[in-house]
PDB file of N, CA and C in Angstrom:
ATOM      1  N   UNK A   1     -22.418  14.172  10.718  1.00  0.00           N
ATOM      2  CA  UNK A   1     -21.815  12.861  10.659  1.00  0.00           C
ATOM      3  C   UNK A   1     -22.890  11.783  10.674  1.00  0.00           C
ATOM      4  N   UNK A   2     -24.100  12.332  10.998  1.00  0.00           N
ATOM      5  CA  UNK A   2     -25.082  11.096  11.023  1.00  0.00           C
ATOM      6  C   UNK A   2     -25.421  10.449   9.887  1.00  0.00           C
ATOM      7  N   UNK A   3     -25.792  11.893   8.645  1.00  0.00           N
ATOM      8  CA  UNK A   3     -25.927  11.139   7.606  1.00  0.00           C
ATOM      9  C   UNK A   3     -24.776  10.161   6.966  1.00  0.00           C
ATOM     10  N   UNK A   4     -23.814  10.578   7.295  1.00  0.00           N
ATOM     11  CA  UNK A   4     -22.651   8.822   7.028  1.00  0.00           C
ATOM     12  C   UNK A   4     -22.850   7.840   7.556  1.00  0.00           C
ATOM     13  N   UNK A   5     -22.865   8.110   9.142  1.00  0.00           N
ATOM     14  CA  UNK A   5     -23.220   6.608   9.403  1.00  0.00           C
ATOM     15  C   UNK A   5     -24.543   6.037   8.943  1.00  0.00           C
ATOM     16  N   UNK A   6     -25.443   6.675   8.413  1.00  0.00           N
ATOM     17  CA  UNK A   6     -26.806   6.046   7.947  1.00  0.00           C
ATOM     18  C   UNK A   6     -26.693   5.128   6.684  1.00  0.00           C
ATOM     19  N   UNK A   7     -25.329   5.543   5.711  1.00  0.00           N
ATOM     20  CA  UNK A   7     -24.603   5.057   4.728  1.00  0.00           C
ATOM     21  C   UNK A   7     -24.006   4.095   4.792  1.00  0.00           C
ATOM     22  N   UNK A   8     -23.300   4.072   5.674  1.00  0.00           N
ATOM     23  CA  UNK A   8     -22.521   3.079   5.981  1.00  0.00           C
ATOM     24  C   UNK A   8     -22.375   2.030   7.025  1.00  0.00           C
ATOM     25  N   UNK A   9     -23.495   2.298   7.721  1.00  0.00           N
ATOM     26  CA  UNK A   9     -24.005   1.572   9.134  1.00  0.00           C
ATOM     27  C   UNK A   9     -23.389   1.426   9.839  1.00  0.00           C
ATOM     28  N   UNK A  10     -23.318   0.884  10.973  1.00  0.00           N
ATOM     29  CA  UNK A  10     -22.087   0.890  11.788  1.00  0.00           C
ATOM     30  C   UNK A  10     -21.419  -0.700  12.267  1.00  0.00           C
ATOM     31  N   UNK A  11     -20.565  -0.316  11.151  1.00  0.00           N
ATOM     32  CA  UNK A  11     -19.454  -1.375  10.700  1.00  0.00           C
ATOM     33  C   UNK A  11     -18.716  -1.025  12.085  1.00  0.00           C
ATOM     34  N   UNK A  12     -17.780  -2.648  12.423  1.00  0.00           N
ATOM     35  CA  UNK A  12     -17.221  -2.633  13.134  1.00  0.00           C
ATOM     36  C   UNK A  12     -15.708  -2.494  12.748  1.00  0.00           C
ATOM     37  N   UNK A  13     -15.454  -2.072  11.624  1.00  0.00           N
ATOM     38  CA  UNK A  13     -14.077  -1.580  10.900  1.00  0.00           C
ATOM     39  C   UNK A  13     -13.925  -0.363  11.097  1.00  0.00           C
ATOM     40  N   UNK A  14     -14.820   0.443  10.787  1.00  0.00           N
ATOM     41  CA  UNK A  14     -15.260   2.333  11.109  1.00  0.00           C
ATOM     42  C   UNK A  14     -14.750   2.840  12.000  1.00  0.00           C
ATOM     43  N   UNK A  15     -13.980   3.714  12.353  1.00  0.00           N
ATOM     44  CA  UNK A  15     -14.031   4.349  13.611  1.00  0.00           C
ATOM     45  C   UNK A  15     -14.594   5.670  13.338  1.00  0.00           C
ATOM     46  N   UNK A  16     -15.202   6.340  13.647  1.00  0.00           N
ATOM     47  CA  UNK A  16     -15.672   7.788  13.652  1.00  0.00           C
ATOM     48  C   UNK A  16     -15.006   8.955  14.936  1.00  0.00           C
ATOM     49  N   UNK A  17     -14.238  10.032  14.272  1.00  0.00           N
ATOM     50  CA  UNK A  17     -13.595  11.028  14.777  1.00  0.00           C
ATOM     51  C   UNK A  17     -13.215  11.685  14.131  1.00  0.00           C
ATOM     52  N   UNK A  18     -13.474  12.772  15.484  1.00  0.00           N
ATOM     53  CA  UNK A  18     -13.812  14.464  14.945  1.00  0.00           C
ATOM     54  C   UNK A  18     -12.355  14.740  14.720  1.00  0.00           C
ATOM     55  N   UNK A  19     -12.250  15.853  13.528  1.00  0.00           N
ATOM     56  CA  UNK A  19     -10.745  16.070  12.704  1.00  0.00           C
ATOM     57  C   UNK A  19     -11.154  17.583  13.196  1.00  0.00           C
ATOM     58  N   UNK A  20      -9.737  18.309  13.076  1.00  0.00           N
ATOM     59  CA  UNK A  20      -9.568  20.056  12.934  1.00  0.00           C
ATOM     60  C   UNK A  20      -9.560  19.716  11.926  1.00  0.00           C
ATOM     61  N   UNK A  21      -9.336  19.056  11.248  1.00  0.00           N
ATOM     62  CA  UNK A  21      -8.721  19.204   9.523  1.00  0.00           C
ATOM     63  C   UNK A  21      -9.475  18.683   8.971  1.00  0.00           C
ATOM     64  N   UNK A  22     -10.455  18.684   7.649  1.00  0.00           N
ATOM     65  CA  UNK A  22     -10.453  17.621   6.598  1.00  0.00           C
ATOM     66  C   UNK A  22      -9.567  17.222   5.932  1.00  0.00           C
ATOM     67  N   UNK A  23     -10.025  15.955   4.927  1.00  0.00           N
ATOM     68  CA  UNK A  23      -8.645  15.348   4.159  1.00  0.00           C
ATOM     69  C   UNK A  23      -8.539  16.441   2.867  1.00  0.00           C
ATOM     70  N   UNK A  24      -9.652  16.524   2.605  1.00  0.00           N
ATOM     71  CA  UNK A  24      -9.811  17.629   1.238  1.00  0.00           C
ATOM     72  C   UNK A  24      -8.782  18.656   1.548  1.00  0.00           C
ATOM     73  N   UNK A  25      -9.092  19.559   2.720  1.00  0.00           N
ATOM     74  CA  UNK A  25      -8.064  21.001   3.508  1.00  0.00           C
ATOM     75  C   UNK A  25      -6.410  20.243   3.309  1.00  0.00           C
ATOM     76  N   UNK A  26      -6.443  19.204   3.736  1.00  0.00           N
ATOM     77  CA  UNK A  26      -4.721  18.886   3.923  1.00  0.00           C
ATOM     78  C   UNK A  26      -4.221  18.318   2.815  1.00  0.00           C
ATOM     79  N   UNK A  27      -5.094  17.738   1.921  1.00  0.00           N
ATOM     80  CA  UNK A  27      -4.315  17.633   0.405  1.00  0.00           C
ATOM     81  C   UNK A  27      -4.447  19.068   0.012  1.00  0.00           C
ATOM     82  N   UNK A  28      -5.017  19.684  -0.110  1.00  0.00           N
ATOM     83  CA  UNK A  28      -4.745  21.099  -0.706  1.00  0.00           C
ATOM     84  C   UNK A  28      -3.493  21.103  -0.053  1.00  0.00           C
ATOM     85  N   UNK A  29      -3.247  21.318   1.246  1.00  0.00           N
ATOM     86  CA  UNK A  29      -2.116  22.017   2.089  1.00  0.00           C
ATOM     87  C   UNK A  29      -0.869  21.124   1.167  1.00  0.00           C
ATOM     88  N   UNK A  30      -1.077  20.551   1.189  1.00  0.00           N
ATOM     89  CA  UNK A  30       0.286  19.045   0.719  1.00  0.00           C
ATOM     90  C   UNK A  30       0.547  19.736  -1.061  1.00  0.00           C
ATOM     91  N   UNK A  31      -0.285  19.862  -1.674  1.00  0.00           N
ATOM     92  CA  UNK A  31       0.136  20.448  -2.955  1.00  0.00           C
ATOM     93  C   UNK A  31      -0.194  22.237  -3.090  1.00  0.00           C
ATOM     94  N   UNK A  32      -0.099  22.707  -1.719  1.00  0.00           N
ATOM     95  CA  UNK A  32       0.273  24.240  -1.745  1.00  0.00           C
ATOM     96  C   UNK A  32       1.757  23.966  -1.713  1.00  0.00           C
ATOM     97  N   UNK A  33       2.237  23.300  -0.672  1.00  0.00           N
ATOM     98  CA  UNK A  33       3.557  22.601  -0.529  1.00  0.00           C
ATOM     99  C   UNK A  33       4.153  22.236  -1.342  1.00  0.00           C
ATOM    100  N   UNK A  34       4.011  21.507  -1.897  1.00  0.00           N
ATOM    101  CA  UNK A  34       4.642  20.980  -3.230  1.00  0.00           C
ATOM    102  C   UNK A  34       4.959  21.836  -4.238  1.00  0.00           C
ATOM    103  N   UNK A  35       4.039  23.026  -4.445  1.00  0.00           N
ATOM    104  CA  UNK A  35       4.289  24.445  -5.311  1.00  0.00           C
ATOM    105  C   UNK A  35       5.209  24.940  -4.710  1.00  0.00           C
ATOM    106  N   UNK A  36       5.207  25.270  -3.596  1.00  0.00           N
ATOM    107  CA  UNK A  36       6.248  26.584  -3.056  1.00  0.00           C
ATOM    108  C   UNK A  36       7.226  25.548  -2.867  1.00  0.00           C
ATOM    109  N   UNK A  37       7.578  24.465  -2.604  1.00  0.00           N
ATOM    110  CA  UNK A  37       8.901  23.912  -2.422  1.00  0.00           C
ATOM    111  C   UNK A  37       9.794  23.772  -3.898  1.00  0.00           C
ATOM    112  N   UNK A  38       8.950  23.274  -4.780  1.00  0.00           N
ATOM    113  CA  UNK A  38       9.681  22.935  -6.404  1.00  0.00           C
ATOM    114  C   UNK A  38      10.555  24.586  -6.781  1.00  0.00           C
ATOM    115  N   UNK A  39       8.790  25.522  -6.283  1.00  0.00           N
ATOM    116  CA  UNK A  39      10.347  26.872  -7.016  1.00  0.00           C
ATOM    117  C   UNK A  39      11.756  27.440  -6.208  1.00  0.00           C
ATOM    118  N   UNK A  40      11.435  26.691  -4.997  1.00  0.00           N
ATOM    119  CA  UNK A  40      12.663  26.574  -3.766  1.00  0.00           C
ATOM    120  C   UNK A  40      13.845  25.881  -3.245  1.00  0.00           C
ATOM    121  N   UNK A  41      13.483  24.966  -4.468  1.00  0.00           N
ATOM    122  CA  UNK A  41      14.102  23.119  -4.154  1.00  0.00           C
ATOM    123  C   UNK A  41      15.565  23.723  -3.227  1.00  0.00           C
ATOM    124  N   UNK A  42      16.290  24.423  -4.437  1.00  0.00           N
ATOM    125  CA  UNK A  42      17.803  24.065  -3.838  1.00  0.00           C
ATOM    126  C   UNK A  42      18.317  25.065  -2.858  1.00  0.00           C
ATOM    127  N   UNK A  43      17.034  25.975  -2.652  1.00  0.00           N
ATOM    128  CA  UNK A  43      17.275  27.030  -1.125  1.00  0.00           C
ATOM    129  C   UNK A  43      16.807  26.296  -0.253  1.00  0.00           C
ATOM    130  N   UNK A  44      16.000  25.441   0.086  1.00  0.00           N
ATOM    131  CA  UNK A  44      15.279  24.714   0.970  1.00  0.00           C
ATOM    132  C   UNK A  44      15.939  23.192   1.411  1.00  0.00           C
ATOM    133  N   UNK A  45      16.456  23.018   0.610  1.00  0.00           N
ATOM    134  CA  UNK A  45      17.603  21.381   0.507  1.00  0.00           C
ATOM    135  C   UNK A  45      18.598  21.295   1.602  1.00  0.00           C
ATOM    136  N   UNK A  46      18.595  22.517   2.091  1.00  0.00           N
ATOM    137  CA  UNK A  46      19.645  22.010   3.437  1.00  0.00           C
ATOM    138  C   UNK A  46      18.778  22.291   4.646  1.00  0.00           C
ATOM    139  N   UNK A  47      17.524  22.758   4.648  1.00  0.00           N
ATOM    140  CA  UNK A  47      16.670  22.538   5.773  1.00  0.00           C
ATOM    141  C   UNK A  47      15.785  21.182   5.993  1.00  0.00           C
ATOM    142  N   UNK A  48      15.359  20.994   4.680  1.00  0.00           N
ATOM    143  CA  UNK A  48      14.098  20.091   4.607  1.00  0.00           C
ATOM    144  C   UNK A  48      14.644  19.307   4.269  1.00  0.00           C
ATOM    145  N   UNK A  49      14.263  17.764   5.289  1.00  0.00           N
ATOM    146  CA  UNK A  49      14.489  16.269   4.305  1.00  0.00           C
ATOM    147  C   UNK A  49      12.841  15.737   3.577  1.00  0.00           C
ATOM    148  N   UNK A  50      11.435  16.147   4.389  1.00  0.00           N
ATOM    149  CA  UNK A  50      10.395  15.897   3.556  1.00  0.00           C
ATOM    150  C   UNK A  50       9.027  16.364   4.144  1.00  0.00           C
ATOM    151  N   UNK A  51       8.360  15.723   3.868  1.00  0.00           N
ATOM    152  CA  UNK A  51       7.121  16.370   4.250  1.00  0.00           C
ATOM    153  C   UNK A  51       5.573  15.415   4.285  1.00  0.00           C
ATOM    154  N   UNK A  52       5.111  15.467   5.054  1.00  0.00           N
ATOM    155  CA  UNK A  52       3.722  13.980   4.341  1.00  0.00           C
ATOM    156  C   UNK A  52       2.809  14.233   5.244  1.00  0.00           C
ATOM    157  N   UNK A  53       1.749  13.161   4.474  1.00  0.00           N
ATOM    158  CA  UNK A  53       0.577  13.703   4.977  1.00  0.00           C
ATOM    159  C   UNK A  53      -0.182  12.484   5.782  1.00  0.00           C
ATOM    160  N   UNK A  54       0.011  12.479   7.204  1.00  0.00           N
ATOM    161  CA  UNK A  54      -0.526  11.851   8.061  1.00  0.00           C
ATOM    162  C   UNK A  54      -1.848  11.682   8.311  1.00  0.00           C
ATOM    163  N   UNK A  55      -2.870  10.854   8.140  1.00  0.00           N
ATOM    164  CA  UNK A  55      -4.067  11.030   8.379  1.00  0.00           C
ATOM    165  C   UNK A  55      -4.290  10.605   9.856  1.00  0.00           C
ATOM    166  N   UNK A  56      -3.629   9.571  10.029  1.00  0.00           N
ATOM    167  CA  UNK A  56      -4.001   9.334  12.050  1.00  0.00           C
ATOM    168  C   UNK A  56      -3.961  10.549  12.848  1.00  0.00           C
ATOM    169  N   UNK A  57      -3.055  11.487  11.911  1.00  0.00           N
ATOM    170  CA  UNK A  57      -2.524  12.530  13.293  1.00  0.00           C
ATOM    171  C   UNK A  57      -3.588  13.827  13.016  1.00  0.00           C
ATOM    172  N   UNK A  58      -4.035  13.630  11.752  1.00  0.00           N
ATOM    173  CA  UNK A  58      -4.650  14.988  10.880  1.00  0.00           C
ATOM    174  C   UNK A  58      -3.943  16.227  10.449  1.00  0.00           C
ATOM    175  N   UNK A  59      -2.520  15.576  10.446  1.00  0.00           N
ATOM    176  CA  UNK A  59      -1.661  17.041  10.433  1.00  0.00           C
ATOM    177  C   UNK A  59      -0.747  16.421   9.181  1.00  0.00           C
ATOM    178  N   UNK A  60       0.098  17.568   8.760  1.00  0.00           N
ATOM    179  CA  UNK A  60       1.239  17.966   7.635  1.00  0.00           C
ATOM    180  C   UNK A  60       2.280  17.602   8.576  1.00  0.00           C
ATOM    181  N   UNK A  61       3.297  16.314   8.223  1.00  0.00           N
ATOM    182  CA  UNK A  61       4.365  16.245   8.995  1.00  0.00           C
ATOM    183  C   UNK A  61       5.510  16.861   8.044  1.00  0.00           C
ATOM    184  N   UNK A  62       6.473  17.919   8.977  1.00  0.00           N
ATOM    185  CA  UNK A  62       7.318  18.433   8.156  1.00  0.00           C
ATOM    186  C   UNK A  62       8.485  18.162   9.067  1.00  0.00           C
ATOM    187  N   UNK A  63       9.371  17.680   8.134  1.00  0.00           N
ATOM    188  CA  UNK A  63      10.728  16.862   8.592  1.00  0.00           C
ATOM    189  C   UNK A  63      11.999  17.891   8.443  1.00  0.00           C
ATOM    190  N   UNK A  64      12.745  18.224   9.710  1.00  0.00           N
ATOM    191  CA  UNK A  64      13.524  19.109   9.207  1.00  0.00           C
ATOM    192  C   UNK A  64      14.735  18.478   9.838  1.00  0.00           C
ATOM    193  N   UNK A  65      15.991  18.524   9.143  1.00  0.00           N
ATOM    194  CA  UNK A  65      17.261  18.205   9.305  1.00  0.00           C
ATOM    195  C   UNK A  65      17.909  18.554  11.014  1.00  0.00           C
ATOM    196  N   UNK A  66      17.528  19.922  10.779  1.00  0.00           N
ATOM    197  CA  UNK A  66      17.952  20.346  12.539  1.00  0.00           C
ATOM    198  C   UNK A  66      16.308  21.051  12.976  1.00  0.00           C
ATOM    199  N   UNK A  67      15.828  19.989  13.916  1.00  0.00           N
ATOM    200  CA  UNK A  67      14.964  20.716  14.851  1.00  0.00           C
ATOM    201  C   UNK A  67      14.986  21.457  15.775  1.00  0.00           C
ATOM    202  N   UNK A  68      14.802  23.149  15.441  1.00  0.00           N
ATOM    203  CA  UNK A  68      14.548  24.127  16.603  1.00  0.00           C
ATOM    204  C   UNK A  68      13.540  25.269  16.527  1.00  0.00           C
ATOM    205  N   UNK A  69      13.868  26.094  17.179  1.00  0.00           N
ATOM    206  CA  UNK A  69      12.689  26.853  16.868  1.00  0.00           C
ATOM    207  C   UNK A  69      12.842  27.667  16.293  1.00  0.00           C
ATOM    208  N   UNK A  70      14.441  28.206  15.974  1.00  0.00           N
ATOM    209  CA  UNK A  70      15.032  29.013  14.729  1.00  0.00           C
ATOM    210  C   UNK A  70      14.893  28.929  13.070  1.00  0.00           C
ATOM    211  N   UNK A  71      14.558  27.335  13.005  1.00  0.00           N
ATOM    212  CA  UNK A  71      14.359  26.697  11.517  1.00  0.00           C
ATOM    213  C   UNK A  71      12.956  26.049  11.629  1.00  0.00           C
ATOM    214  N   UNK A  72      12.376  25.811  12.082  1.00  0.00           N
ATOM    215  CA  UNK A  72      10.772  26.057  12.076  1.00  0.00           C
ATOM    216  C   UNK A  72      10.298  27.510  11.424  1.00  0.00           C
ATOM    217  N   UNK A  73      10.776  28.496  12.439  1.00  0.00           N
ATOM    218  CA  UNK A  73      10.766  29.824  12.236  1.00  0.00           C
ATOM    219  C   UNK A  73      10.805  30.076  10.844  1.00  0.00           C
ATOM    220  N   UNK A  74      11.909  29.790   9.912  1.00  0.00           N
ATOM    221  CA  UNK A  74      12.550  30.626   9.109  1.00  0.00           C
ATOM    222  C   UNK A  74      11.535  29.342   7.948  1.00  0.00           C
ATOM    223  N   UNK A  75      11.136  28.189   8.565  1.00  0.00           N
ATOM    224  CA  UNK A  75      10.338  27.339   7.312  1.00  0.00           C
ATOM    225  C   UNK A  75       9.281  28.207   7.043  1.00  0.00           C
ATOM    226  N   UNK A  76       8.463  28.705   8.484  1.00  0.00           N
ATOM    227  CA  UNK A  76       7.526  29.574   8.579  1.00  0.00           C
ATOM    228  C   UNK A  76       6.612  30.618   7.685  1.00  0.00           C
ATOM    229  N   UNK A  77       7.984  31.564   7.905  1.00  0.00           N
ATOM    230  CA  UNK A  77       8.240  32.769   7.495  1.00  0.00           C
ATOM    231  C   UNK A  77       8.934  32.706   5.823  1.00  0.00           C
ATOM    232  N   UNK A  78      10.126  31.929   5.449  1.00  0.00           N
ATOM    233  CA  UNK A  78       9.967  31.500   3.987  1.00  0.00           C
ATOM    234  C   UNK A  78       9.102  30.657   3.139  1.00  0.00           C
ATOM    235  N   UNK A  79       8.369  29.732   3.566  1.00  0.00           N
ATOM    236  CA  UNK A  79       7.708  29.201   3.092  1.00  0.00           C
ATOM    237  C   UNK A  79       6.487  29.224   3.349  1.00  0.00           C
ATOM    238  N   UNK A  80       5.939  28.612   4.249  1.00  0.00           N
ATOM    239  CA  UNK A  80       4.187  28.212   4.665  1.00  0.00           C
ATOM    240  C   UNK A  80       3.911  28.290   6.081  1.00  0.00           C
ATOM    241  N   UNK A  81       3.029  28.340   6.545  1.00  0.00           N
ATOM    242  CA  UNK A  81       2.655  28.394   8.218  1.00  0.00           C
ATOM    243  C   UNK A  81       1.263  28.100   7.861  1.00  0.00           C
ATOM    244  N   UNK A  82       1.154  27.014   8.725  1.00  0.00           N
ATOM    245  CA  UNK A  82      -0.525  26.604   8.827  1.00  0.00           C
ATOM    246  C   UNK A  82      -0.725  25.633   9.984  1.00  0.00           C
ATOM    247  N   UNK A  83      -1.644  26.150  10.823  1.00  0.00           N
ATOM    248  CA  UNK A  83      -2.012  25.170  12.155  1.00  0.00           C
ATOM    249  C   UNK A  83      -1.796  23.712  12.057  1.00  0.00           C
ATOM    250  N   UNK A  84      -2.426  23.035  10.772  1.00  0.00           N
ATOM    251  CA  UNK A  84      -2.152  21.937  10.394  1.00  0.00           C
ATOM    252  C   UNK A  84      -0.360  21.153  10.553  1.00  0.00           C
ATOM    253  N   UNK A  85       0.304  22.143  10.386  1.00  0.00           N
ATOM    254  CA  UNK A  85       1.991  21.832  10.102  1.00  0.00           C
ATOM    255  C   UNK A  85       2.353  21.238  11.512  1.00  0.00           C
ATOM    256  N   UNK A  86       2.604  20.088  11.575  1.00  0.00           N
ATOM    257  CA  UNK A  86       3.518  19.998  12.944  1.00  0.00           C
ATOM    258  C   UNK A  86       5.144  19.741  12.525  1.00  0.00           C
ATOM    259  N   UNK A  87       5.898  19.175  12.964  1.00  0.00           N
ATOM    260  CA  UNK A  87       7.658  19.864  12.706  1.00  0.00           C
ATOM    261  C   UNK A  87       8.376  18.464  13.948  1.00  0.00           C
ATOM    262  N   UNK A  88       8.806  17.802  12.870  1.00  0.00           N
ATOM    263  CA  UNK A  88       9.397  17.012  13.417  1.00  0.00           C
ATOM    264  C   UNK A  88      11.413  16.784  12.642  1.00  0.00           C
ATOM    265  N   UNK A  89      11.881  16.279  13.860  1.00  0.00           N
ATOM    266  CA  UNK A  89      13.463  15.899  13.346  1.00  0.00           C
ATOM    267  C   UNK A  89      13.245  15.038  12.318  1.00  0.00           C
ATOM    268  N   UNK A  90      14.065  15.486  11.281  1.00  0.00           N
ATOM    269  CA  UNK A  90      14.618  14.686   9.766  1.00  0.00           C
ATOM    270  C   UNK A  90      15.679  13.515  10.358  1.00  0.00           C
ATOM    271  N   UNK A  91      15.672  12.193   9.844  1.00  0.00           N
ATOM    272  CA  UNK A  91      16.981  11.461  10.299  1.00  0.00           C
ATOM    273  C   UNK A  91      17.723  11.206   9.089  1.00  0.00           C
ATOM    274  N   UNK A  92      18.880  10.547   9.080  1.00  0.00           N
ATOM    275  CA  UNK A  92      19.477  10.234   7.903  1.00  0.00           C
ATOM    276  C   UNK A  92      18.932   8.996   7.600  1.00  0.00           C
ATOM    277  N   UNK A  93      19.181   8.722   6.180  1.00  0.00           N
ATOM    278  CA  UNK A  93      18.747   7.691   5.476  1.00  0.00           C
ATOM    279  C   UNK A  93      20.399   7.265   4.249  1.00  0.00           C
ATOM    280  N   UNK A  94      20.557   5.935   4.857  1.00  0.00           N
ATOM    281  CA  UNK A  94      21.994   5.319   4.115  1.00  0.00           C
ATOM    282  C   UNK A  94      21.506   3.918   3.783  1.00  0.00           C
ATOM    283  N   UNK A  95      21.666   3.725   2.606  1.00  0.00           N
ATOM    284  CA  UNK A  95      21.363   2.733   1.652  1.00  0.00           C
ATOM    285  C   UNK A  95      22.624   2.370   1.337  1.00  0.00           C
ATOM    286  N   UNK A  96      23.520   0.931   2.138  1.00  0.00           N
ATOM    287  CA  UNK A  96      24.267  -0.045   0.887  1.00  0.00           C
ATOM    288  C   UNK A  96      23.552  -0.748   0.023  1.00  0.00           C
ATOM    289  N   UNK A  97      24.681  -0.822  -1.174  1.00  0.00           N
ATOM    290  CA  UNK A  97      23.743  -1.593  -2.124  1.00  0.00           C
ATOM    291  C   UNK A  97      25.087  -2.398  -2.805  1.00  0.00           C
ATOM    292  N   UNK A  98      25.311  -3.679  -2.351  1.00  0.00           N
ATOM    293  CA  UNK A  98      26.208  -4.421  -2.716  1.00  0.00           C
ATOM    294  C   UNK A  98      26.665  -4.391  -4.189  1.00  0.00           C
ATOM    295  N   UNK A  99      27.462  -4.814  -4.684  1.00  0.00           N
ATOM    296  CA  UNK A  99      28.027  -5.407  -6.185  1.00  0.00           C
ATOM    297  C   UNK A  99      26.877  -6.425  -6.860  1.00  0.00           C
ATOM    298  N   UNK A 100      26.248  -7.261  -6.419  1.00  0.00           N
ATOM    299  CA  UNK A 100      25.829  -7.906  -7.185  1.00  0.00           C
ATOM    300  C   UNK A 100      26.567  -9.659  -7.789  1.00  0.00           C
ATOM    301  N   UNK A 101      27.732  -9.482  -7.012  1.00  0.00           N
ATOM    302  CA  UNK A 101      28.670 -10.798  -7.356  1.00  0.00           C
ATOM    303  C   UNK A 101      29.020 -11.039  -5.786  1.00  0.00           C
ATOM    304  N   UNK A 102      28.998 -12.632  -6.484  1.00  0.00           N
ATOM    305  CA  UNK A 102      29.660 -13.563  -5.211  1.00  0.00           C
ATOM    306  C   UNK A 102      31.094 -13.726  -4.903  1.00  0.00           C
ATOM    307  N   UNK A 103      31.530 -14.105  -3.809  1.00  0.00           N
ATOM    308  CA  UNK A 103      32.526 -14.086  -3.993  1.00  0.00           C
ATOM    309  C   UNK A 103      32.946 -15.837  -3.738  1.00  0.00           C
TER     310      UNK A 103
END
């Protein structure tokens, strides 16, 4: 890490911290994901609402409709498992979207 900061000096914008992960490792992980979910879409559609890639946290957030340890499990074991993955509750998302006229 030294030779970066020798690059970039030490700006007071910078923060420097140590990752388990690189960003390189977790975009791979994010479009390993993206492969195995597309050929899965509509077996996976009633577990998964999404998935993203957090850099504050250094982890794969994976959003699941019902959080337990039964459907973690079975994301696991059908799909992907990687230290990186953490597993959080999916919420709903409801969009009105008015008419467009006054009354």
């Amino acid at each position: 890490m030294g030779a970066i900061k020798s690059v970039v000096k030490d700006d007071s914008c910078i923060i420097y911290k140590a990752c388990d992960f690189s960003y390189q490792e977790l975009t791979d992980i994010m479009e390993r994901l993206n492969s195995i979910l597309r050929k899965h879409e509509k077996e996976e559609s009633s577990h998964l609402q999404g998935f993203g890639l957090y850099e504050k946290e250094n982890r794969i957030k994976v959003m699941l409709f019902d959080l337990n340890e039964k459907e973690i499990q079975h994301f696991k074991d059908t799909f992907f498992d990687h230290p990186a993955l953490i597993f959080e509750k999916g919420y709903e998302f409801r969009m009105d979207i008015g008419t467009g006229t006054k009354d």
